[in-house]
N, C-alpha and C. Protein backbone atom coordinates (compact mmCIF):
# COMPACT_ATOMS: atom_id res chain seq x y z
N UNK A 1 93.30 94.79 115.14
CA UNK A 1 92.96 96.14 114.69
C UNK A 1 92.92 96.16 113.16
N UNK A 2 91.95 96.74 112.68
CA UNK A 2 91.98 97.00 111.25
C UNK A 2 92.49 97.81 111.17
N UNK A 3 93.43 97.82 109.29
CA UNK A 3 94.10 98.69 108.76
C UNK A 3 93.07 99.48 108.22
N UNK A 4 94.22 101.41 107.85
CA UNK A 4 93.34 102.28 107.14
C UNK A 4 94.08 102.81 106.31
N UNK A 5 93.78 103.01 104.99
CA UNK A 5 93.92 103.78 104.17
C UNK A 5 93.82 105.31 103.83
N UNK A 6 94.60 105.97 103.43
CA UNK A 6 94.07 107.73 103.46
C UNK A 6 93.41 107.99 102.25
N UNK A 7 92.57 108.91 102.77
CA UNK A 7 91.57 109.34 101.46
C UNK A 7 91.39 111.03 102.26
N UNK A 8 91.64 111.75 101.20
CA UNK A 8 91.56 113.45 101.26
C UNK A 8 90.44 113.60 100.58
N UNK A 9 89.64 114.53 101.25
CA UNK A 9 88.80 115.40 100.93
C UNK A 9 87.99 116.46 101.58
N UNK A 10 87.59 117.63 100.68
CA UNK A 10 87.49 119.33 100.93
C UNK A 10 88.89 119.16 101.97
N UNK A 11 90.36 119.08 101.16
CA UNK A 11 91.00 119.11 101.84
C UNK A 11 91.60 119.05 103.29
N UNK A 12 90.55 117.91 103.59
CA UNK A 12 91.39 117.17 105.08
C UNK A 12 91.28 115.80 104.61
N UNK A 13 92.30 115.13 105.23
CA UNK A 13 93.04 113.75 105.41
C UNK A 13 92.20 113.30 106.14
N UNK A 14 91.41 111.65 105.62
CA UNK A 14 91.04 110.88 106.59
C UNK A 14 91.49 110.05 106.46
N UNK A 15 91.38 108.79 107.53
CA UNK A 15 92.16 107.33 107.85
C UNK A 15 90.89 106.27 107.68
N UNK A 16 90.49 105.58 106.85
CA UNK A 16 89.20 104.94 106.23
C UNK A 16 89.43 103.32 106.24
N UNK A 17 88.14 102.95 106.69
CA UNK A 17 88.59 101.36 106.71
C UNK A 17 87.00 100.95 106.04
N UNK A 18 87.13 99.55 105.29
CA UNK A 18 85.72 99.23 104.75
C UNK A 18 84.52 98.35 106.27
N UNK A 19 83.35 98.30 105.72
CA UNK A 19 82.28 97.69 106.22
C UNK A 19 81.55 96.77 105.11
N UNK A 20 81.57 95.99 104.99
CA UNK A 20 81.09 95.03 104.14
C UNK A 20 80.06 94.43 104.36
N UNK A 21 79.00 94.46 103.38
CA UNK A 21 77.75 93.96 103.27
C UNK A 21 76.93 94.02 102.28
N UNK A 22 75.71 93.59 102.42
CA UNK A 22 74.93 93.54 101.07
C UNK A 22 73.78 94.19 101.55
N UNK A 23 72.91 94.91 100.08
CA UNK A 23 71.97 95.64 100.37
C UNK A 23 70.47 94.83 100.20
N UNK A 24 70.04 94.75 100.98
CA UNK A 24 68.32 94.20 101.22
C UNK A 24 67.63 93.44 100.11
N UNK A 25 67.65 94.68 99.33
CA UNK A 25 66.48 94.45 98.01
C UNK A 25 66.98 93.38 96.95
N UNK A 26 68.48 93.41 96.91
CA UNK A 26 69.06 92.46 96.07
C UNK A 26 69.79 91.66 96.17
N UNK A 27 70.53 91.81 97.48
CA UNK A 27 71.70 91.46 97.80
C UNK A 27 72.97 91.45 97.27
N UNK A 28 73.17 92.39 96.75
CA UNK A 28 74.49 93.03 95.95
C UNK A 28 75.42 93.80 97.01
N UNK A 29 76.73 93.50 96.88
CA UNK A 29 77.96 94.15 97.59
C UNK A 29 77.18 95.72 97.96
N UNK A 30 77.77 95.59 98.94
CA UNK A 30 77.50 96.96 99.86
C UNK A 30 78.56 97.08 100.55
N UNK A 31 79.17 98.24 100.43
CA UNK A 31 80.72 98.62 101.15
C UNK A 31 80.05 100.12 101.18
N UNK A 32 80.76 100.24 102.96
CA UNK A 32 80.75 101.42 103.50
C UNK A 32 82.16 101.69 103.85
N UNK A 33 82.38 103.31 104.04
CA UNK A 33 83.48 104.06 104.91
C UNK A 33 83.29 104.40 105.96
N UNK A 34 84.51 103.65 106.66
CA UNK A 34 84.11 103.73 108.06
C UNK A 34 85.53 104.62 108.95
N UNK A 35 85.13 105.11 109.56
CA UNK A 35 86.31 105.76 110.37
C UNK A 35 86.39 104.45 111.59
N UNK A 36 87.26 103.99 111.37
CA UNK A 36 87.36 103.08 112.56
C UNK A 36 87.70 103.44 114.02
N UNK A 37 88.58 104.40 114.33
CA UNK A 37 88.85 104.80 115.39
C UNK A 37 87.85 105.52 116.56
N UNK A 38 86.76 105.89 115.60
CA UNK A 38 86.07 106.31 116.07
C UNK A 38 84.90 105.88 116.10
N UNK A 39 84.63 104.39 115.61
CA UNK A 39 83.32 103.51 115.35
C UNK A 39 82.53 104.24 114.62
N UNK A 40 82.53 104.97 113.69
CA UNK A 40 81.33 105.88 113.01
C UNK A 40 81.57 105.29 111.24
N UNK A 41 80.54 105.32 111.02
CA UNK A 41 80.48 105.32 109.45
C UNK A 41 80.62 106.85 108.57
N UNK A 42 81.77 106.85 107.94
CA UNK A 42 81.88 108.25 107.35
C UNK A 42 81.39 108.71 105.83
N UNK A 43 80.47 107.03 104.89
CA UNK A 43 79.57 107.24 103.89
C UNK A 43 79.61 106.37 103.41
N UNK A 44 78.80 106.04 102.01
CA UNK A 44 79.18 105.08 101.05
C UNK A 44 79.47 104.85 100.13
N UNK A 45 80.53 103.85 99.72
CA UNK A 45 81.49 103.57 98.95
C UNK A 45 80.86 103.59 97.44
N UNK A 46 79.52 102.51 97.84
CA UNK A 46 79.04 102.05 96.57
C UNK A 46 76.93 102.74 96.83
N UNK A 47 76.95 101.89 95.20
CA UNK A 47 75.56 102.53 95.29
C UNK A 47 74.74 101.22 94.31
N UNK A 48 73.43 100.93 94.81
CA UNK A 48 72.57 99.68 94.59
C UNK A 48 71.66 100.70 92.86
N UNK A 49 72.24 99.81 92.30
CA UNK A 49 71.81 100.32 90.77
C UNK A 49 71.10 99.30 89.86
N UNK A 50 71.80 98.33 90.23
CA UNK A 50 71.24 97.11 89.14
C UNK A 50 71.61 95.69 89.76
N UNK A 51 71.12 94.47 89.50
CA UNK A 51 71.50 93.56 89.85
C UNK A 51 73.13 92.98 89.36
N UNK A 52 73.64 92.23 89.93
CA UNK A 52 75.35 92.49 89.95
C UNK A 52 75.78 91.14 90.43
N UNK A 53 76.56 90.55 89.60
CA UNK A 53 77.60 89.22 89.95
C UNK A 53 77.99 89.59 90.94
N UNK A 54 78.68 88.57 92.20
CA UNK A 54 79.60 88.64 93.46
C UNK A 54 80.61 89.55 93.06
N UNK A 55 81.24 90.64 93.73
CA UNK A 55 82.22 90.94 93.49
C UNK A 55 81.79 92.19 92.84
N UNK A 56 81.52 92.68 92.22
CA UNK A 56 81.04 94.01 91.46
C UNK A 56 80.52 94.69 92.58
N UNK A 57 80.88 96.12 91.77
CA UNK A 57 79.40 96.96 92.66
C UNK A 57 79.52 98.80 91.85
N UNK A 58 78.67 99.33 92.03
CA UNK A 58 79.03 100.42 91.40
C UNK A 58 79.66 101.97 92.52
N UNK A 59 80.63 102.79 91.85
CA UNK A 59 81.26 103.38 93.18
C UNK A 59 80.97 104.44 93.34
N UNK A 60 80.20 105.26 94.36
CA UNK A 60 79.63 106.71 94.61
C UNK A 60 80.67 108.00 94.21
N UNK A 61 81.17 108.16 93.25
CA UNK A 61 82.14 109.02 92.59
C UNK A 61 81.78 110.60 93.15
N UNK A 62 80.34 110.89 93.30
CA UNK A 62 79.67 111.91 93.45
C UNK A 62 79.72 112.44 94.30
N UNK A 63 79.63 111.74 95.29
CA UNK A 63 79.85 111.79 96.85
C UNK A 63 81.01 111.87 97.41
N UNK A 64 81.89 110.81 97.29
CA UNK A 64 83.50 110.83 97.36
C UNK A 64 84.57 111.39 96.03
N UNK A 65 84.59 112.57 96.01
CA UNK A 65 85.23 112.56 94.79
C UNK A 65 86.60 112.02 95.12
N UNK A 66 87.48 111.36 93.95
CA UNK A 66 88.65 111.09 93.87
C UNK A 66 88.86 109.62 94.37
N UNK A 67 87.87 109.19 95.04
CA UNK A 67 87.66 107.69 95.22
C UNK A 67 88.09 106.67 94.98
N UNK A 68 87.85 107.18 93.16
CA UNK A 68 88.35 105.76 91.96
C UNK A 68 89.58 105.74 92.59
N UNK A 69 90.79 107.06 92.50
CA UNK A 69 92.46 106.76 92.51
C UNK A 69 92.73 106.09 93.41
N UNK A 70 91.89 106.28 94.39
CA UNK A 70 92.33 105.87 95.99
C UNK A 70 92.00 104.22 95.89
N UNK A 71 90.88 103.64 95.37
CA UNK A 71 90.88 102.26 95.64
C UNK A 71 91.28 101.20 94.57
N UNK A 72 91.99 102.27 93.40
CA UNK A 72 92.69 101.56 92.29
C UNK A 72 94.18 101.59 93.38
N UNK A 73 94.38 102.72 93.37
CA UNK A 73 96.20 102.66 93.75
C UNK A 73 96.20 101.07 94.82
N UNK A 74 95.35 100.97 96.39
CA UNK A 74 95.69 100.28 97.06
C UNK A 74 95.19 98.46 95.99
N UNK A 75 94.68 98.57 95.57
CA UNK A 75 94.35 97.18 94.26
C UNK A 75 93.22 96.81 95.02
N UNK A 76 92.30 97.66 95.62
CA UNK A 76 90.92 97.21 96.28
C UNK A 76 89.90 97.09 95.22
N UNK A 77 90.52 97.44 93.96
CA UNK A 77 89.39 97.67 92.95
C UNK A 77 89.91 97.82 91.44
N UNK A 78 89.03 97.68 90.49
CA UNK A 78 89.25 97.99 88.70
C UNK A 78 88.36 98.15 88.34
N UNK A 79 88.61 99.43 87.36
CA UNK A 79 87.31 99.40 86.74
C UNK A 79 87.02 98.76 85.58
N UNK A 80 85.93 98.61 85.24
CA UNK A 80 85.38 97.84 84.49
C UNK A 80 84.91 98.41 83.21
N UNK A 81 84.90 99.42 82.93
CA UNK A 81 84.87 100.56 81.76
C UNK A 81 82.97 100.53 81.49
N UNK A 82 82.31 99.95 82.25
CA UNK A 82 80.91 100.68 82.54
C UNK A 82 80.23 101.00 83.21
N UNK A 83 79.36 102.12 82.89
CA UNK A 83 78.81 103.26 84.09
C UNK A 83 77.03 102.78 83.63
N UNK A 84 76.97 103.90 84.85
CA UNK A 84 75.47 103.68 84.92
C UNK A 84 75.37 105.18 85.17
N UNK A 85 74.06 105.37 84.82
CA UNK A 85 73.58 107.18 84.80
C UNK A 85 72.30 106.98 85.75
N UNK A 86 71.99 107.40 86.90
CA UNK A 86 71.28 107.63 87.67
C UNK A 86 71.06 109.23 88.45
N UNK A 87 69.70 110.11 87.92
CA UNK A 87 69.94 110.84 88.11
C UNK A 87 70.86 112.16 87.33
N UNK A 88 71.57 112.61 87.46
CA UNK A 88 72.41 113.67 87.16
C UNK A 88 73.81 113.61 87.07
N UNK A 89 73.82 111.66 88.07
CA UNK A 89 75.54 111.43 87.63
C UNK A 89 75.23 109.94 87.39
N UNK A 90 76.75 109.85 87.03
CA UNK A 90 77.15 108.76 85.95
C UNK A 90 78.40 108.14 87.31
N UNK A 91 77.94 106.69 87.53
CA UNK A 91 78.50 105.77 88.57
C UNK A 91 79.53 104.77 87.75
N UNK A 92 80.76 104.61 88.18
CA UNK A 92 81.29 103.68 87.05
C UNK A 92 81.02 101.98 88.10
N UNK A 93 81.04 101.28 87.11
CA UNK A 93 81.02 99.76 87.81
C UNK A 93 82.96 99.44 87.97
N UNK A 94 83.03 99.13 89.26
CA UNK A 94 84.61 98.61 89.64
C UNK A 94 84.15 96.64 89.93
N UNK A 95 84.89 96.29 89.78
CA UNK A 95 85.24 94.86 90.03
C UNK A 95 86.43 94.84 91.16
N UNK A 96 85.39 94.02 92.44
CA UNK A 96 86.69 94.37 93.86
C UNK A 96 87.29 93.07 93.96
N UNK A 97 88.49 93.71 94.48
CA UNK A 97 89.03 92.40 95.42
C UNK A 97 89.62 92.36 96.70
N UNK A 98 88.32 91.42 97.26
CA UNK A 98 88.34 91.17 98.29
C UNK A 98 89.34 90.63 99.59
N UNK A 99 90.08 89.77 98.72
CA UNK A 99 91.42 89.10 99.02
C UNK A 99 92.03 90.86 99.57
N UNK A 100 92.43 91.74 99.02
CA UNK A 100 93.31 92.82 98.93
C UNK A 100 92.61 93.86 100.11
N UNK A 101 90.92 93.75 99.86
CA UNK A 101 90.75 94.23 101.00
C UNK A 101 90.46 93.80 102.13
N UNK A 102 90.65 92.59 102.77
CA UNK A 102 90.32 91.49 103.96
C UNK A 102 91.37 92.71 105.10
N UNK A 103 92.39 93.18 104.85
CA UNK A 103 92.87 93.65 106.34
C UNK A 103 92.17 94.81 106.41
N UNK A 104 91.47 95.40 105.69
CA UNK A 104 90.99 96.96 105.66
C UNK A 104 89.42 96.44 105.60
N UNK A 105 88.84 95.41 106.14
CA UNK A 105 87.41 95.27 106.57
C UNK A 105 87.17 95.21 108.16
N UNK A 106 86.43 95.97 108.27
CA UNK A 106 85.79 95.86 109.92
C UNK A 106 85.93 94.22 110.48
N UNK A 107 85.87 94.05 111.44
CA UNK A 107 85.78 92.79 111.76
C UNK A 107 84.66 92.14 111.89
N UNK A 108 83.55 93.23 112.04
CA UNK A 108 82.26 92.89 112.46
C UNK A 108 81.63 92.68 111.14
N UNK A 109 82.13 93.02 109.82
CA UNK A 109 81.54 93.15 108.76
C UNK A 109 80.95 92.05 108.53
N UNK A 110 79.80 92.22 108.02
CA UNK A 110 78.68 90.63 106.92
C UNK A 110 79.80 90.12 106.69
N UNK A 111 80.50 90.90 106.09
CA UNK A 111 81.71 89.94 104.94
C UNK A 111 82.04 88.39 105.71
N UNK A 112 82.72 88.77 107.46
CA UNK A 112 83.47 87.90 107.54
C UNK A 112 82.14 86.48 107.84
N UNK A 113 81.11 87.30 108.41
CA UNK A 113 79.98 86.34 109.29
C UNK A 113 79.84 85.14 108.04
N UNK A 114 79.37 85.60 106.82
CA UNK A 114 79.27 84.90 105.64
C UNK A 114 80.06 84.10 105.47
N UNK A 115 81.53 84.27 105.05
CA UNK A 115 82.98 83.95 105.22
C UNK A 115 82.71 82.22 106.44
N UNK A 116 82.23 82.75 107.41
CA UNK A 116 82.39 81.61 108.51
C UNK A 116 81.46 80.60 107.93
N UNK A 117 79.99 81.26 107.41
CA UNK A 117 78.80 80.15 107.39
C UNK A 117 79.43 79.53 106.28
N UNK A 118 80.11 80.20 105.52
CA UNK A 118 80.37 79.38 104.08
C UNK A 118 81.74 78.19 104.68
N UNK A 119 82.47 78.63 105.51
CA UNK A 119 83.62 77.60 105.96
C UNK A 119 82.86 76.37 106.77
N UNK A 120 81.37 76.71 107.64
CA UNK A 120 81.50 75.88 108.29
C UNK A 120 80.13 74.78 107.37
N UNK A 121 79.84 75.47 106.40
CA UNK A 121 78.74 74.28 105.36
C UNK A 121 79.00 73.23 105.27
């Protein structure tokens, strides 16, 4: 069973676990919120802005407010002290770690499938 983390917002408590993957056009980290208990995806974490080293990604602040605290406190993340302006908001770039979030990833996630092809090269 994957672990979950709480994240509040419009004041209700949810129980959130990641989905890991990369997005199409570039292949840059792609992390979703997922309600696990209920197999549903509840949004996304990050957002495809620019091309990006392993490990980076930029974090939907807009969408999730309060986000940053939540994935600094558990050490899923740091920021990196630059943003990107797309639109009407301003995305900061976090630097993740993965190690910290391996129990709080889906099982089914890209992450691990990758994870295997790279063990069994």
């Amino acid at each position: 069973m994957v672990k979950t983390f709480a994240y509040s917002y419009l004041k209700k408590e949810y129980e959130l676990a990641f989905y890991v993957s990369s997005y199409s056009s570039n292949g840059n980290m792609a992390i979703k919120l997922i309600l696990p208990n209920e197999e549903d995806v509840w949004g996304d974490l990050t957002v495809n802005l620019d091309l990006l080293i392993p490990g980076y990604a930029f974090v939907d602040t807009n969408n999730n407010p309060g986000i940053e605290k939540v994935i600094e406190k558990y050490g899923f993340a740091k920021p990196t002290g630059t943003t990107r302006t797309n639109g009407f908001c301003e995305y900061p770039l976090y630097e993740f770690n993965l190690d910290k979030m391996k129990p709080y990833i889906h099982p089914e996630s890209d992450y691990f499938m990758v994870k295997k092809e790279e063990e069994n090269a």
